[in-house]
Protein backbone atom coordinates (compact mmCIF):
# COMPACT_ATOMS: atom_id res chain seq x y z
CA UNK A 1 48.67 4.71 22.80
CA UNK A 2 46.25 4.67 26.40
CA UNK A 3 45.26 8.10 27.49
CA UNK A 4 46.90 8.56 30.82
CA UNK A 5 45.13 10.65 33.31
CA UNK A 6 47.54 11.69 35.87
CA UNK A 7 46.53 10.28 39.40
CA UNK A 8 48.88 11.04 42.33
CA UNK A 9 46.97 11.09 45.55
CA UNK A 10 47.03 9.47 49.38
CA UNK A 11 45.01 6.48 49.87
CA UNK A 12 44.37 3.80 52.53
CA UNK A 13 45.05 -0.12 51.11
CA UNK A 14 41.91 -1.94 50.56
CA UNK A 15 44.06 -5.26 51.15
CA UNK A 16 46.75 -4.54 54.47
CA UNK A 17 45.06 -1.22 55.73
CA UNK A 18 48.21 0.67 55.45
CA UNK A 19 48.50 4.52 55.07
CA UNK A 20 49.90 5.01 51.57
CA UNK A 21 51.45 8.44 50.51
CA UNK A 22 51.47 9.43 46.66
CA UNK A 23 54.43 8.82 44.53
CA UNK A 24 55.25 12.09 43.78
CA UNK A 25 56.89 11.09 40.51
CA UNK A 26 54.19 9.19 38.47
CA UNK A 27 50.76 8.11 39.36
CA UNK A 28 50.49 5.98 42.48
CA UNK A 29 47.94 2.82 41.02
CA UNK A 30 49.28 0.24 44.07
CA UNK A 31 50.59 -0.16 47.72
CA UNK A 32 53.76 -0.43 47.95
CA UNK A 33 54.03 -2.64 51.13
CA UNK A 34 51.38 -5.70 49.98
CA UNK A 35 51.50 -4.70 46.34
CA UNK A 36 47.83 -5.09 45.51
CA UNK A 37 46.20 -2.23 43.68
CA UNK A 38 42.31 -1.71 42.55
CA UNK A 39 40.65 -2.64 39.15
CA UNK A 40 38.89 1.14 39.22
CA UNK A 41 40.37 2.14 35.47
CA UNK A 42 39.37 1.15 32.10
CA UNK A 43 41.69 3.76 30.70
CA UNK A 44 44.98 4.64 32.89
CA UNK A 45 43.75 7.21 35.62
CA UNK A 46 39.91 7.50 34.23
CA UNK A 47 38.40 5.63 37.67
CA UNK A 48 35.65 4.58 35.12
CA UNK A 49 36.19 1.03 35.73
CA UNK A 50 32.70 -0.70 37.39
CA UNK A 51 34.54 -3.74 38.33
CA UNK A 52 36.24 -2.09 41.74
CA UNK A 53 37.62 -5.71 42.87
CA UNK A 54 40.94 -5.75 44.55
CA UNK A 55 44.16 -6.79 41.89
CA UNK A 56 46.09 -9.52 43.54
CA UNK A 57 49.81 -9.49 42.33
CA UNK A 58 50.51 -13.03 40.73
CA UNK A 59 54.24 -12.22 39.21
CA UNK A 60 56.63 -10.00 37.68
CA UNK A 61 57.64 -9.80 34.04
CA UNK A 62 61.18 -7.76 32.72
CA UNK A 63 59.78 -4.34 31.23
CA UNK A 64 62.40 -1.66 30.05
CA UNK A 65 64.65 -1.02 32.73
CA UNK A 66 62.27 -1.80 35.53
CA UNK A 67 59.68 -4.93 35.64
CA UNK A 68 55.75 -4.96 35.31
CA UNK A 69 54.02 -6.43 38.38
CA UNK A 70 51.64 -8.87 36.73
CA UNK A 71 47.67 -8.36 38.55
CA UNK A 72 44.90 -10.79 38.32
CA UNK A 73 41.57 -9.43 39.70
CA UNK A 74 39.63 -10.78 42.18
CA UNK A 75 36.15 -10.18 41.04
CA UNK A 76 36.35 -10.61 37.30
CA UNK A 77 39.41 -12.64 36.63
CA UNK A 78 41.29 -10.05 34.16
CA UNK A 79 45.18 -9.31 33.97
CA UNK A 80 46.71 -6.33 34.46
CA UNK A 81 49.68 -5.08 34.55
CA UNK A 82 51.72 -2.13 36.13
CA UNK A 83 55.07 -0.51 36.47
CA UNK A 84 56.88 -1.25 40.00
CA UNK A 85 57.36 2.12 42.23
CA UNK A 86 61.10 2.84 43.50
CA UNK A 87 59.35 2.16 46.97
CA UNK A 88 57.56 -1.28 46.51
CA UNK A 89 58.48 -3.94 49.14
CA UNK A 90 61.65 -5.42 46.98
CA UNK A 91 61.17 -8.74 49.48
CA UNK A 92 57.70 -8.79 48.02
CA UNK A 93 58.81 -8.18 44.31
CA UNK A 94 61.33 -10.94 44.13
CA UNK A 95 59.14 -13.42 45.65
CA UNK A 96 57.02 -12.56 42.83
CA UNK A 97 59.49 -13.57 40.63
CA UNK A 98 59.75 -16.95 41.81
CA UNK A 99 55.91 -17.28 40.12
CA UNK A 100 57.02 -16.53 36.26
């Protein structure tokens, strides 16, 4: 099982410039209006991650109850993936889906 360091904090995108407020139910680790997050983690939450390239969301894959938004990043070409947020752009997620 990953460690998870809890992360919940404001932040401006890197990718639309949008103010983004935290979650306030889990850690934030994306925008919720252009879905793109940052490749800062090696471990969930330990911002120990050198790579710092933006993730670009490529697709969405069923997980649970909820779905996975699937990240490749644009410096070093690695997936990632990451829980949606109740607030993501839902326009956003299900043109997503269209990709997997």
């Amino acid at each position: 099982m990953k460690k998870f360091n809890m992360i919940d904090e404001n932040f401006i995108c890197l990718n639309c410039g949008k103010n983004v407020s935290k979650l306030n139910y889990t850690a934030r680790d994306h925008c919720p209006y252009c879905l793109y997050s940052l490749h800062v983690d090696i471990l969930p939450g330990d911002r120990q991650n050198t790579c710092q390239g933006l993730l670009k969301p490529i697709g969405i894959e069923k997980y649970r109850d909820t779905y996975k938004i699937i990240y490749k990043c644009n410096n070093c070409h690695q997936i990632h993936k990451n829980i949606m947020a109740n607030d993501d752009d839902i326009n956003l997620i299900i043109e997503l889906s269209k990709n997997y």
